[in-house]
Protein backbone atom coordinates (compact mmCIF):
# COMPACT_ATOMS: atom_id res chain seq x y z
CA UNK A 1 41.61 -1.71 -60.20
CA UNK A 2 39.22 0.70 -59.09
CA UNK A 3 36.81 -0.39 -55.92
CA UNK A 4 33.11 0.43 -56.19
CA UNK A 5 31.84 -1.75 -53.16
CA UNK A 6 33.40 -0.96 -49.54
CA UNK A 7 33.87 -3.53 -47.13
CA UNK A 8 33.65 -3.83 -43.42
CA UNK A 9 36.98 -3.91 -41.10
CA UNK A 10 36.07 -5.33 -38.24
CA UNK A 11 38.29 -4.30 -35.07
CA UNK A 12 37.89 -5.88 -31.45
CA UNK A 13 40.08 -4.59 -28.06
CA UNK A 14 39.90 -6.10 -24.66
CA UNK A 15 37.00 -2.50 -24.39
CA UNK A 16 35.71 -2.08 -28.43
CA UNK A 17 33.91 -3.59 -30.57
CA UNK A 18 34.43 -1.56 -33.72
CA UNK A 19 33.33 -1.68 -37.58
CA UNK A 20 35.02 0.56 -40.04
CA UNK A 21 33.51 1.09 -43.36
CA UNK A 22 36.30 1.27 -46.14
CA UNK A 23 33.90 3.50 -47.84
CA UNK A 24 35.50 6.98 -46.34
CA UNK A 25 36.82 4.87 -42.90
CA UNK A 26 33.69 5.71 -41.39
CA UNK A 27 33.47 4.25 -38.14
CA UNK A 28 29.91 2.58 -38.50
CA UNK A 29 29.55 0.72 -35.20
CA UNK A 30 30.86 0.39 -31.94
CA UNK A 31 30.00 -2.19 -28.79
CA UNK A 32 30.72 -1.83 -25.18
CA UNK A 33 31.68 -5.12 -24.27
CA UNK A 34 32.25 -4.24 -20.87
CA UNK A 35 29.14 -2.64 -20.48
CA UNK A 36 26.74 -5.15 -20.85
CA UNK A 37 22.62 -3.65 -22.00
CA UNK A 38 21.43 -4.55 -18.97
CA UNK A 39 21.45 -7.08 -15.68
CA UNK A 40 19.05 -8.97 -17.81
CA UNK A 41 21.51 -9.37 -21.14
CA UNK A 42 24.64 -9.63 -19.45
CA UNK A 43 26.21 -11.27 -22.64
CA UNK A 44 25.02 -8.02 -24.94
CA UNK A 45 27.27 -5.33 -25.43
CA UNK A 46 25.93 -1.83 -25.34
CA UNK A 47 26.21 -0.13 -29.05
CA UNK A 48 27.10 2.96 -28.79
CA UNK A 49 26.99 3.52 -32.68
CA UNK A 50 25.00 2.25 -35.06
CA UNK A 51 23.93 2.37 -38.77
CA UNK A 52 20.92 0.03 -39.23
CA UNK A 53 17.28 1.21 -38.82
CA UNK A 54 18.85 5.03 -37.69
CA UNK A 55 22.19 6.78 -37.64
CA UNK A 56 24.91 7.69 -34.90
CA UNK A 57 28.42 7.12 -37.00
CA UNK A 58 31.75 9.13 -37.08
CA UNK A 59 33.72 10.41 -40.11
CA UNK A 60 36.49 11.70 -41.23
CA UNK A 61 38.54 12.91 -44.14
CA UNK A 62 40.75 14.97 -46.16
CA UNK A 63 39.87 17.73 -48.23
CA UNK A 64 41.95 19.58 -50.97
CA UNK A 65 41.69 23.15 -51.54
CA UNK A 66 40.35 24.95 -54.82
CA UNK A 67 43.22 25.51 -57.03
CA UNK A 68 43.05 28.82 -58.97
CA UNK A 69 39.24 28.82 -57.15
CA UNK A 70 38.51 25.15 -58.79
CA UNK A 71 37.61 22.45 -56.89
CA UNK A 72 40.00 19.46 -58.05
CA UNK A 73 38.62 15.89 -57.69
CA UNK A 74 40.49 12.82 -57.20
CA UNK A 75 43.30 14.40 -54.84
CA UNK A 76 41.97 13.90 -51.32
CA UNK A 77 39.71 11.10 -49.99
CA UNK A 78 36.62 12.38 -48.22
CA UNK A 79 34.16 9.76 -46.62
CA UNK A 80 32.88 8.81 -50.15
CA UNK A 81 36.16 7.86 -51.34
CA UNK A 82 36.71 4.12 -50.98
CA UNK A 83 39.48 2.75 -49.06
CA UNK A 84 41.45 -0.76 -49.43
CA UNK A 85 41.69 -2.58 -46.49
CA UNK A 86 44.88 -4.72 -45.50
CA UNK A 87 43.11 -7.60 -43.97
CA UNK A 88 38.98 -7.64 -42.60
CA UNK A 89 39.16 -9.02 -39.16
CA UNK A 90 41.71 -7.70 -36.46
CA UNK A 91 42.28 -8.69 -32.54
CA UNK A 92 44.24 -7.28 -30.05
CA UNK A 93 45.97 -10.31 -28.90
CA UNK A 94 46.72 -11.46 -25.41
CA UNK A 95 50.60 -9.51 -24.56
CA UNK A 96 49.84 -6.93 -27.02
CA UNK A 97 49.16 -3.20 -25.80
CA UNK A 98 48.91 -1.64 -29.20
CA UNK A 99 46.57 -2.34 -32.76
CA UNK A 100 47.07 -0.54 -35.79
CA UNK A 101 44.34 -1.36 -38.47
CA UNK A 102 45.99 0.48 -42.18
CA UNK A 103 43.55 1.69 -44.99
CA UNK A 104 45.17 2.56 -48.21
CA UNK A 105 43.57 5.34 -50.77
CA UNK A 106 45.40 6.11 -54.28
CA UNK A 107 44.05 9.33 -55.92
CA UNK A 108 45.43 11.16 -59.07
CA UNK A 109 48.68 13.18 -59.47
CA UNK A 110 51.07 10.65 -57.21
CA UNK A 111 49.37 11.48 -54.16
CA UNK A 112 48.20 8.48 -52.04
CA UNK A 113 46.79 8.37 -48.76
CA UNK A 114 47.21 5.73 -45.41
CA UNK A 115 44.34 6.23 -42.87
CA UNK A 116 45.72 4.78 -39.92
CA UNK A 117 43.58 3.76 -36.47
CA UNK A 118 45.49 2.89 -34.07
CA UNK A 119 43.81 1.41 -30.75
CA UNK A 120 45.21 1.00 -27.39
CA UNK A 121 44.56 -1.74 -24.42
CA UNK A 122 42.03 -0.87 -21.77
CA UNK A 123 41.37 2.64 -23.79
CA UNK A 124 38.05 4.04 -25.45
CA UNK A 125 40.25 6.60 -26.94
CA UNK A 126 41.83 5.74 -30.36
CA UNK A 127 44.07 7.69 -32.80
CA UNK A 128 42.94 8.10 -36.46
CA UNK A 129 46.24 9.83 -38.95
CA UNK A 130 45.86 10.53 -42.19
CA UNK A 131 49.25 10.41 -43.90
CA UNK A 132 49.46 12.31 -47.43
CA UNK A 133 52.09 10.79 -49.62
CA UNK A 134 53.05 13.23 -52.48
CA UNK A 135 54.78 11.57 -55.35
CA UNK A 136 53.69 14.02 -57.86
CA UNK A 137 55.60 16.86 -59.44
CA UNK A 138 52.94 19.74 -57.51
CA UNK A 139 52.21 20.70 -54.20
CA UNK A 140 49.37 19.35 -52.45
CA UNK A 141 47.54 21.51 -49.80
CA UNK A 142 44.46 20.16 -48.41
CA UNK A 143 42.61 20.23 -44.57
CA UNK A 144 41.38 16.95 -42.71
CA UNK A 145 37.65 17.13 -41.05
CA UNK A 146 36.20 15.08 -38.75
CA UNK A 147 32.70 15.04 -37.59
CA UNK A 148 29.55 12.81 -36.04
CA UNK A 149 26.66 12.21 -37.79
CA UNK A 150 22.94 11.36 -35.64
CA UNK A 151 19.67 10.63 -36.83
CA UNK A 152 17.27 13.38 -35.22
CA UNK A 153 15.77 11.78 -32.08
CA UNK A 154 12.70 12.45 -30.40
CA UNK A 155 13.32 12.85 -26.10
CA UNK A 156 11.16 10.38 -24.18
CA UNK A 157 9.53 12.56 -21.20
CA UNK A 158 8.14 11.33 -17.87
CA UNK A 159 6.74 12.88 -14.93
CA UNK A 160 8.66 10.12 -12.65
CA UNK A 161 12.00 10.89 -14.07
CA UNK A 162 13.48 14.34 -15.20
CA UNK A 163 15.05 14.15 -18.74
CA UNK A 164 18.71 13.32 -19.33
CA UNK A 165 20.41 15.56 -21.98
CA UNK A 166 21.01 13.92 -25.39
CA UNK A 167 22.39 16.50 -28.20
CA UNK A 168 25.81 17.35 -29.35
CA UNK A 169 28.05 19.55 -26.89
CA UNK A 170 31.38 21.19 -27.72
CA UNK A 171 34.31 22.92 -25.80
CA UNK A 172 36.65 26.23 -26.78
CA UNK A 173 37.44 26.74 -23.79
CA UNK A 174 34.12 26.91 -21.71
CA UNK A 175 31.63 23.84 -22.23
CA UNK A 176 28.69 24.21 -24.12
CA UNK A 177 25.58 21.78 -24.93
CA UNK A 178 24.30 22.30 -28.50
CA UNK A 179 20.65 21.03 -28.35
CA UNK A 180 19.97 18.66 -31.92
CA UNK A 181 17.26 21.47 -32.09
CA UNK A 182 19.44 24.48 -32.35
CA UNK A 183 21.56 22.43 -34.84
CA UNK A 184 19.46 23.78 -37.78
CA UNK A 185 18.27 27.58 -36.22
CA UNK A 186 21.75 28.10 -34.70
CA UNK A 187 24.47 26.33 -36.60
CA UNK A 188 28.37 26.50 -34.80
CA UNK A 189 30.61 28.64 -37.14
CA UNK A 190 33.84 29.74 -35.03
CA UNK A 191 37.80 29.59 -34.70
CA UNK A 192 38.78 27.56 -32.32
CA UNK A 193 42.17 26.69 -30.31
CA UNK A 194 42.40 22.96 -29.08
CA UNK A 195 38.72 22.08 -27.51
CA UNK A 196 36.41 19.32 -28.58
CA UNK A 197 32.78 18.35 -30.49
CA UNK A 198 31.02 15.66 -28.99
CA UNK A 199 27.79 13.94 -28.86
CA UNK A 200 26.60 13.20 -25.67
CA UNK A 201 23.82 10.12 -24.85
CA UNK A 202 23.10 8.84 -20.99
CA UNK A 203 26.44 7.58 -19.54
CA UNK A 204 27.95 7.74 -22.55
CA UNK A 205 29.83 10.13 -25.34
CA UNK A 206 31.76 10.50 -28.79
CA UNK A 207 34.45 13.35 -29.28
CA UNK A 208 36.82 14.27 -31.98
CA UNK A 209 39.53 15.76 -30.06
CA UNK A 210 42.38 17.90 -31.87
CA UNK A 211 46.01 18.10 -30.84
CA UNK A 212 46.64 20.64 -28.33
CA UNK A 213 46.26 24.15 -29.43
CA UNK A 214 45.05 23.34 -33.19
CA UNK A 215 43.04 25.71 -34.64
CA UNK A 216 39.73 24.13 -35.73
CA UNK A 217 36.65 25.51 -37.49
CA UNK A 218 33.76 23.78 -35.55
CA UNK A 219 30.27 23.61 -37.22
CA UNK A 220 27.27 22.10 -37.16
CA UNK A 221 24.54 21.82 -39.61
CA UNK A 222 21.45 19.37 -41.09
CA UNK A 223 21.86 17.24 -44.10
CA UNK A 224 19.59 15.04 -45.73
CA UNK A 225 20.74 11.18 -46.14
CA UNK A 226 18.62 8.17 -45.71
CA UNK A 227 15.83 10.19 -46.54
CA UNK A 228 16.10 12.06 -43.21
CA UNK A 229 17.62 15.19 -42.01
CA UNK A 230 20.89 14.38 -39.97
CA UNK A 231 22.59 16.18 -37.89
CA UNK A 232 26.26 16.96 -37.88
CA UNK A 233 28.99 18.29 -35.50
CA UNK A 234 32.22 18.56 -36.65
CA UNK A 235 35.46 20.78 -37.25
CA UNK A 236 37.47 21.48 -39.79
CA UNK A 237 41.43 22.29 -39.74
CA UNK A 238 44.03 24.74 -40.94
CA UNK A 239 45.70 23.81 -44.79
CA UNK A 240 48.77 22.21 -44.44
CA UNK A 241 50.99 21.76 -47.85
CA UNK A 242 52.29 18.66 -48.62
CA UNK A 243 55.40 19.51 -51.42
CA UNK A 244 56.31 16.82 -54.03
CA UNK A 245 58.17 13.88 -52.96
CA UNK A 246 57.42 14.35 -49.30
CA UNK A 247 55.02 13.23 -46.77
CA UNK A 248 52.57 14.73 -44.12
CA UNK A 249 50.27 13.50 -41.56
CA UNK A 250 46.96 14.56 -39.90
CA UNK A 251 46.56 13.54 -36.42
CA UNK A 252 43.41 13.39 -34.57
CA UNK A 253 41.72 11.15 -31.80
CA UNK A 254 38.28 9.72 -30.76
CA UNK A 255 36.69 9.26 -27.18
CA UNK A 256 34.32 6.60 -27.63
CA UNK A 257 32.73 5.24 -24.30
CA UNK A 258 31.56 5.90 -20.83
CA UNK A 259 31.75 8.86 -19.25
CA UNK A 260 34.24 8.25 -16.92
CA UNK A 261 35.40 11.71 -15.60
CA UNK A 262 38.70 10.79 -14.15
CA UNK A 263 39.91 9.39 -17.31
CA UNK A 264 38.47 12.30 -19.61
CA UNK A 265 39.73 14.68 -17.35
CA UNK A 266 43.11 13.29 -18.44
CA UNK A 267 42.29 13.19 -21.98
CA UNK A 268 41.36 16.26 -23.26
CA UNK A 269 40.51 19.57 -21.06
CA UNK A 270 36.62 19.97 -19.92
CA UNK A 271 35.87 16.36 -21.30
CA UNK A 272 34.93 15.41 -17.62
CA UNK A 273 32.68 18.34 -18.38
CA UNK A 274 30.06 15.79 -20.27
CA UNK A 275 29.47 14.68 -17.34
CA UNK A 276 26.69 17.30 -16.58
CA UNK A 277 25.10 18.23 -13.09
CA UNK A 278 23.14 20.88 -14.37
CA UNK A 279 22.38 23.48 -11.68
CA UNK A 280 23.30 21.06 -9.00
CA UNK A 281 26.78 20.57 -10.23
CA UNK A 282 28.34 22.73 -7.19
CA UNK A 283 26.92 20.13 -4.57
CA UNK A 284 26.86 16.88 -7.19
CA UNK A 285 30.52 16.69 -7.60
CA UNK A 286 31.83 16.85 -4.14
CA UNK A 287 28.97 14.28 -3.46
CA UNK A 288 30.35 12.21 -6.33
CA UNK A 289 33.54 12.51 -4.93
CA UNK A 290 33.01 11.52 -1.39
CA UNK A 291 31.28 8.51 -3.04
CA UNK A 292 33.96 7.55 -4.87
CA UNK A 293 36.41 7.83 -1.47
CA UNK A 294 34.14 5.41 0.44
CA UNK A 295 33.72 3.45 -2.60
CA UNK A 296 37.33 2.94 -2.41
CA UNK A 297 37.07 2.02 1.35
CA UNK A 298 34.40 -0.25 1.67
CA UNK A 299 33.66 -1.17 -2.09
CA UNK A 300 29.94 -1.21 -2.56
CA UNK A 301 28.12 1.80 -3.77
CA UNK A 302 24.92 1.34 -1.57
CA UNK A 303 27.32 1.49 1.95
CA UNK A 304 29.10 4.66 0.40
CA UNK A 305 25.40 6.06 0.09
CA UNK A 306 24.93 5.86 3.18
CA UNK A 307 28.48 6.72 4.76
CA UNK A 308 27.70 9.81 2.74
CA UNK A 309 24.03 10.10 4.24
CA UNK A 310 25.86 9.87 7.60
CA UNK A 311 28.25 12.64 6.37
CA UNK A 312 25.48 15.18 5.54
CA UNK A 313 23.46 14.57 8.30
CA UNK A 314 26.49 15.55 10.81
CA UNK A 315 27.40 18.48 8.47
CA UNK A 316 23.78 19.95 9.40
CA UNK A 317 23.36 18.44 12.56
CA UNK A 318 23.28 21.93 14.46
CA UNK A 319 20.70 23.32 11.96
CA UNK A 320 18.31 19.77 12.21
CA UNK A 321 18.85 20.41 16.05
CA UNK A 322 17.63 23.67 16.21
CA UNK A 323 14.87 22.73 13.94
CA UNK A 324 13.89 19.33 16.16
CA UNK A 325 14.03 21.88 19.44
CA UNK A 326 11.79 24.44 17.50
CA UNK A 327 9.55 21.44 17.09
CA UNK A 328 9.87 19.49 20.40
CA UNK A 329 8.61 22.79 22.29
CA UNK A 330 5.74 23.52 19.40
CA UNK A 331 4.59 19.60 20.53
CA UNK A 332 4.79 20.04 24.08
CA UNK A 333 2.38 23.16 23.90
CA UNK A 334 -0.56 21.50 21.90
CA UNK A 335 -2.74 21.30 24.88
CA UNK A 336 -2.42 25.34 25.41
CA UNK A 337 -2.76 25.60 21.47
CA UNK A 338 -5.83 23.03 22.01
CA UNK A 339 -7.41 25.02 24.65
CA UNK A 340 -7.18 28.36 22.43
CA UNK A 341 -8.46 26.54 19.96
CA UNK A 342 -11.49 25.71 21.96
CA UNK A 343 -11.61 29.22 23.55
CA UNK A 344 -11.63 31.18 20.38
CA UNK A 345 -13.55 28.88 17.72
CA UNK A 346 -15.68 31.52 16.59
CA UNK A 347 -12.83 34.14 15.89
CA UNK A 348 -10.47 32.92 13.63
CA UNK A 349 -8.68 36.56 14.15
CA UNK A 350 -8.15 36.51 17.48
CA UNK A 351 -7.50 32.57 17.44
CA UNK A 352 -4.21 33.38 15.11
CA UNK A 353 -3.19 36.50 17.37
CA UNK A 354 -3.44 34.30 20.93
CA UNK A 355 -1.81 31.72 18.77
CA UNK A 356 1.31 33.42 17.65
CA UNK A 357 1.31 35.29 21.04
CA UNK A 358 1.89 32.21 22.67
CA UNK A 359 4.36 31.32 20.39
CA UNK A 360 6.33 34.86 20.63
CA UNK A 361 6.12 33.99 24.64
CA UNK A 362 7.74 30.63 24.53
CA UNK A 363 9.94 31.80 22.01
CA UNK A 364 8.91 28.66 19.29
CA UNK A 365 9.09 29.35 16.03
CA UNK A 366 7.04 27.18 13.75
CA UNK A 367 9.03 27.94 10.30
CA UNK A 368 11.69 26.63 11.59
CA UNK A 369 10.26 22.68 11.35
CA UNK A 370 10.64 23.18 7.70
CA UNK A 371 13.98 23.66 7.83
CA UNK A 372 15.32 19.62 7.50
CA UNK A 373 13.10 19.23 4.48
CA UNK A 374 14.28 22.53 3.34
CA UNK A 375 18.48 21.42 3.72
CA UNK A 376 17.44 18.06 2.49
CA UNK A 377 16.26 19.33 -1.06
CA UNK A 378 19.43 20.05 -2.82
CA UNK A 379 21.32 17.78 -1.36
CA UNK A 380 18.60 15.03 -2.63
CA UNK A 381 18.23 16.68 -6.31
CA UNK A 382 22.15 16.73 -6.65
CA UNK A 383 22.58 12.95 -5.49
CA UNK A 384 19.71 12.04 -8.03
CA UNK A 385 21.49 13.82 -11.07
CA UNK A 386 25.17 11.82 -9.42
CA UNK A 387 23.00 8.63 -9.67
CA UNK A 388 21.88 9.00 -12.93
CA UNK A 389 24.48 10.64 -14.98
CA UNK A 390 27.24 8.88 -13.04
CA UNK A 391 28.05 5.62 -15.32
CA UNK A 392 29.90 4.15 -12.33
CA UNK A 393 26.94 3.91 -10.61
CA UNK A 394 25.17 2.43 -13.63
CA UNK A 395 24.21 -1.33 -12.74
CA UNK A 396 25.76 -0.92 -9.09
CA UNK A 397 25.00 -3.42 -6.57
CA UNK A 398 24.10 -2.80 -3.11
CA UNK A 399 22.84 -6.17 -1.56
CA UNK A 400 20.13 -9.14 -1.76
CA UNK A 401 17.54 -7.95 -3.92
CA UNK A 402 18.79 -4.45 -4.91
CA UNK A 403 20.93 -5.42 -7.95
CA UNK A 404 21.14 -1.67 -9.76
CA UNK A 405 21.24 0.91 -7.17
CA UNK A 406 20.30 3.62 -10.66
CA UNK A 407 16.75 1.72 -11.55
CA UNK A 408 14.37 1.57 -9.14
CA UNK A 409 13.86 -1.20 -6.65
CA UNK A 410 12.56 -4.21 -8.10
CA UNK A 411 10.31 -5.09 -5.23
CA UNK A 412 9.47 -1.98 -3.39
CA UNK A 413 11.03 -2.77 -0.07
CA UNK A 414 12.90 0.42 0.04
CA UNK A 415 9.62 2.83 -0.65
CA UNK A 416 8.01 1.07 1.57
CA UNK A 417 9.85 1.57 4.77
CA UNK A 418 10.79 4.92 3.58
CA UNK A 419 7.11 5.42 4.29
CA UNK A 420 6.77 4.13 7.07
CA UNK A 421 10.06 6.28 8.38
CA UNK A 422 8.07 9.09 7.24
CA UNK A 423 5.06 7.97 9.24
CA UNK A 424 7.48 7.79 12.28
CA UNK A 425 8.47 11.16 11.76
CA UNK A 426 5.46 13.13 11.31
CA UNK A 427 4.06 11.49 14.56
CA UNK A 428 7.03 12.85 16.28
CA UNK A 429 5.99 16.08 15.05
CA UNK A 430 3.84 18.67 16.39
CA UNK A 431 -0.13 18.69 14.61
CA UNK A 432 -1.26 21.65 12.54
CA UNK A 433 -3.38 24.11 13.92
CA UNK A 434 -5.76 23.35 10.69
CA UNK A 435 -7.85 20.23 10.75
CA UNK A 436 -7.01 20.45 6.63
CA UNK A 437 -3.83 20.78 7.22
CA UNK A 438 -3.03 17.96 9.53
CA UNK A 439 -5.17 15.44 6.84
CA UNK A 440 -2.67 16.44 4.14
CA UNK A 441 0.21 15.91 6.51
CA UNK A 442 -1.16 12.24 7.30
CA UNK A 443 -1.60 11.42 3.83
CA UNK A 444 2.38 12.67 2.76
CA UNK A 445 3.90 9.08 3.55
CA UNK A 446 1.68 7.41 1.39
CA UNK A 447 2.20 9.89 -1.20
CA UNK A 448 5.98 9.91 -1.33
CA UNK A 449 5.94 6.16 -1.20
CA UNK A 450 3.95 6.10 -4.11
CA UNK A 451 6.16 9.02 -5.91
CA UNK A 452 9.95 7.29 -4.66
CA UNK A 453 8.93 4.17 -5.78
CA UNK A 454 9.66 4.88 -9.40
CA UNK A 455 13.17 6.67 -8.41
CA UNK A 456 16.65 5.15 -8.26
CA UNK A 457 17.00 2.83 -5.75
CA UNK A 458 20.03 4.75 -4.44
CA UNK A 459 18.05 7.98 -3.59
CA UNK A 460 15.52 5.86 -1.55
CA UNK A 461 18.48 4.46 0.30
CA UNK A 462 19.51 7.72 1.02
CA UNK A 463 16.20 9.48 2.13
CA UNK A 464 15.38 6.56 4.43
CA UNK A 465 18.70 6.15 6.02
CA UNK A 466 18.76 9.96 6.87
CA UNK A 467 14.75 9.61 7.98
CA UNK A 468 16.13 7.04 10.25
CA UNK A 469 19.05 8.88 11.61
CA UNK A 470 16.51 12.26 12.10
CA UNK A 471 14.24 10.17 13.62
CA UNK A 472 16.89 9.10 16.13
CA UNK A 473 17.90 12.74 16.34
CA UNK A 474 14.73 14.39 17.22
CA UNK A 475 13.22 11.73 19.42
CA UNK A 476 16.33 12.07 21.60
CA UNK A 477 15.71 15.89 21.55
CA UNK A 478 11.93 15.41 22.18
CA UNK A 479 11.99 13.08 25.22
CA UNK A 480 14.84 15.90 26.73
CA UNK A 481 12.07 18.86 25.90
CA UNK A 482 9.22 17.32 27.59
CA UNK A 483 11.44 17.12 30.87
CA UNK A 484 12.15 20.77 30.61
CA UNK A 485 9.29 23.03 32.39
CA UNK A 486 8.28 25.96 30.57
């Protein structure tokens, strides 16, 4: 009896939540249950892929090849074909490590086919074989594909928080994102030994991954279902020749879940890659990784921010020093500055001259007060990208009100006295020469409390514990400078 409707196999681990579609084995939808929406919906799963309203599945299949350059129907089951499932509803059960959900396929000419998924405990990684059963009197030879299908999305934008990438990426050997914009101007064509094609979302990913070695074609290109134009990433293998009376199988695997970069390290090769620092990378990963040592030691994320804080602020301690010094002296001569200020207030000219003269004299340098702001900068961009493109960190407590150290902070507490550490610190500095000037330096608190308020609590924790500790710093150094006669 031939099937016309599919039905829905639904699969559940101790990690996934998974619906297969018998039409093709298309894996339709899959929940996070250990990654809960939000602190809010605790008891809802995040979906990674979905089917209703827009598209983010996975598929799979076999394809024969032309025979005498005819295409031959009926022989291999591509994600059209329709599948008959064993049973509807399967559970990995309490003492088992191992689930194998079995989809049978019979097609013309003796040849049948079993897609098999086979999930594992505490694993977003499945296996999905395609065995080829040839009881007919001819040869089969046929390739198995694989490849994610999205709905074309539309990137939300905002001034208080730079864009995370969403698009397909894929690896042969060096990692590569593969904007959904490209897909259609720039489609993948190539060759390729072992790698991977994934799509890539905020904390999470999906990626076919080949055996070892396999020679794939990858592509990507825009087809029109649902009355849209989706977007596809896929590859495509070598034919393999199944003779009569013998069997074959197709082996592949798919990473479904957060991007934990330890565990897709071991996986496949550059998987950990997904996790993407952008031009930061070369300071965000040792930052992620000292994290994840004090994490270890004192298990909260908000105390390894700032053990880490500590960290960076004794790595440039020499270079703040200097800077504080630099400063410290510039302070303690604002009442000769003052005085040529008053001498020479009809000659800007010879105000600057007298004015760097005096500096040149005492040997102060006033560039050098930029410098903490200056080390700070890429050391604060490359924790924000490890805050929000690390899913460990995702929903991280610190303490009492501050439940998700990657949102910002509820009540504002943290912005707040980061301003006022701010505050601290510019009166501990020396005041520009420039009426102008010094205005716009009073009004800098208020403006980066206003601007950090919107930014992962985490980063405030980090900018106002190392305010704190250079405010401890260069008052120390101040009170020595003022004892020293110049």
């Amino acid at each position: 009896m031939i099937q016309n409707k599919s039905e829905k196999v639904h699969v559940r681990t101790d990690v996934l939540d998974v619906i297969i579609d018998t039409r093709g084995g298309d894996i339709r939808q899959i929940d996070l249950p250990t990654y809960p929406v939000s602190l809010q919906k605790k008891d809802q799963a995040f979906r990674l892929m979905f089917s209703e309203n827009n598209t983010y599945i996975a598929q799979s299949g076999l394809r024969h090849d032309k025979i005498n350059g005819q295409a031959v129907s009926g022989v291999a089951p591509t994600h059209h074909e329709i599948y008959r499932a064993e049973q509807t509803e399967y559970l990995l059960n309490d003492g088992s490590d191992v689930l194998e959900v079995k989809l049978l396929w019979s097609g013309k000419n003796g040849i049948t086919v079993e897609k098999i998924f086979t999930f594992y405990r505490n694993s977003f990684v499945f296996d999905v074989k395609h065995r080829v059963i040839n009881q007919g009197n001819t040869s089969w030879v046929g390739r198995q594909y694989q490849q994610l299908r999205h709905s074309p999305i539309s990137e939300e934008r905002s001034w208080l928080r730079l864009p995370t990438y969403t698009g397909t990426a894929y690896f042969d050997g060096a990692y590569h994102k593969h904007k959904f914009s490209d897909v259609e101007d720039e489609p993948i064509n190539m060759q390729v030994d072992g790698g991977w094609v994934a799509v890539l979302q905020h904390y999470f990913v999906s990626a076919w991954i080949p055996e070892k070695e396999e020679q794939n074609r990858f592509y990507s290109k825009v087809v029109k279902a649902a009355g849209e134009d989706q977007l596809l990433i896929g590859m495509l293998s070598n034919a393999q020749t199944v003779e009569p009376n013998s069997s074959a199988e197709f082996n592949r695997r798919l990473y479904a879940g957060p991007k934990i970069q330890g565990e897709m390290k071991e996986i496949a090769k550059g998987l950990d890659l997904s996790v993407d620092y952008g031009m930061f990378s070369i300071i965000s990963k040792p930052l992620f990784w000292l994290l994840q040592w004090f994490h270890k030691l004192v298990g909260n994320w908000g105390l390894a921010i700032i053990l880490v804080t500590v960290v960076v602020k004794l790595i440039f301690y020499k270079l703040s020093e200097t800077s504080y010094k630099s400063m410290a002296r510039m302070r303690k001569l604002q009442p000769r500055i003052k005085a040529l200020q008053e001498r020479f207030a009809d000659d800007k000219q010879k105000l600057g001259q007298a004015t760097w003269e005096l500096y040149r004299k005492e040997k102060v340098n006033p560039a050098k007060g930029c410098l903490p702001i200056l080390i700070q900068m890429p050391v604060f961009l490359a924790l924000y990208w490890v805050l929000i493109e690390s899913v460990e960190l995702r929903q991280a407590p610190f303490m009492l009100w501050i439940h998700d150290l990657s949102l910002r902070d509820p009540i504002f507490v943290l912005p707040f006295l980061m301003g006022i550490s701010m505050f601290v610190q510019f009166k501990l500095n020396p005041a520009p020469p420039d009426p102008m000037q010094a205005k716009i330096f009073a009004m800098m608190p208020i403006m980066m409390t206003i601007f950090m308020a919107f930014f992962p609590a985490g980063l405030v924790l980090y900018w106002l514990v190392n305010n704190i500790l250079s405010i401890i710093q260069q008052y120390v150094i101040t009170k020595r400078i003022e004892k020293e006669a110049f």
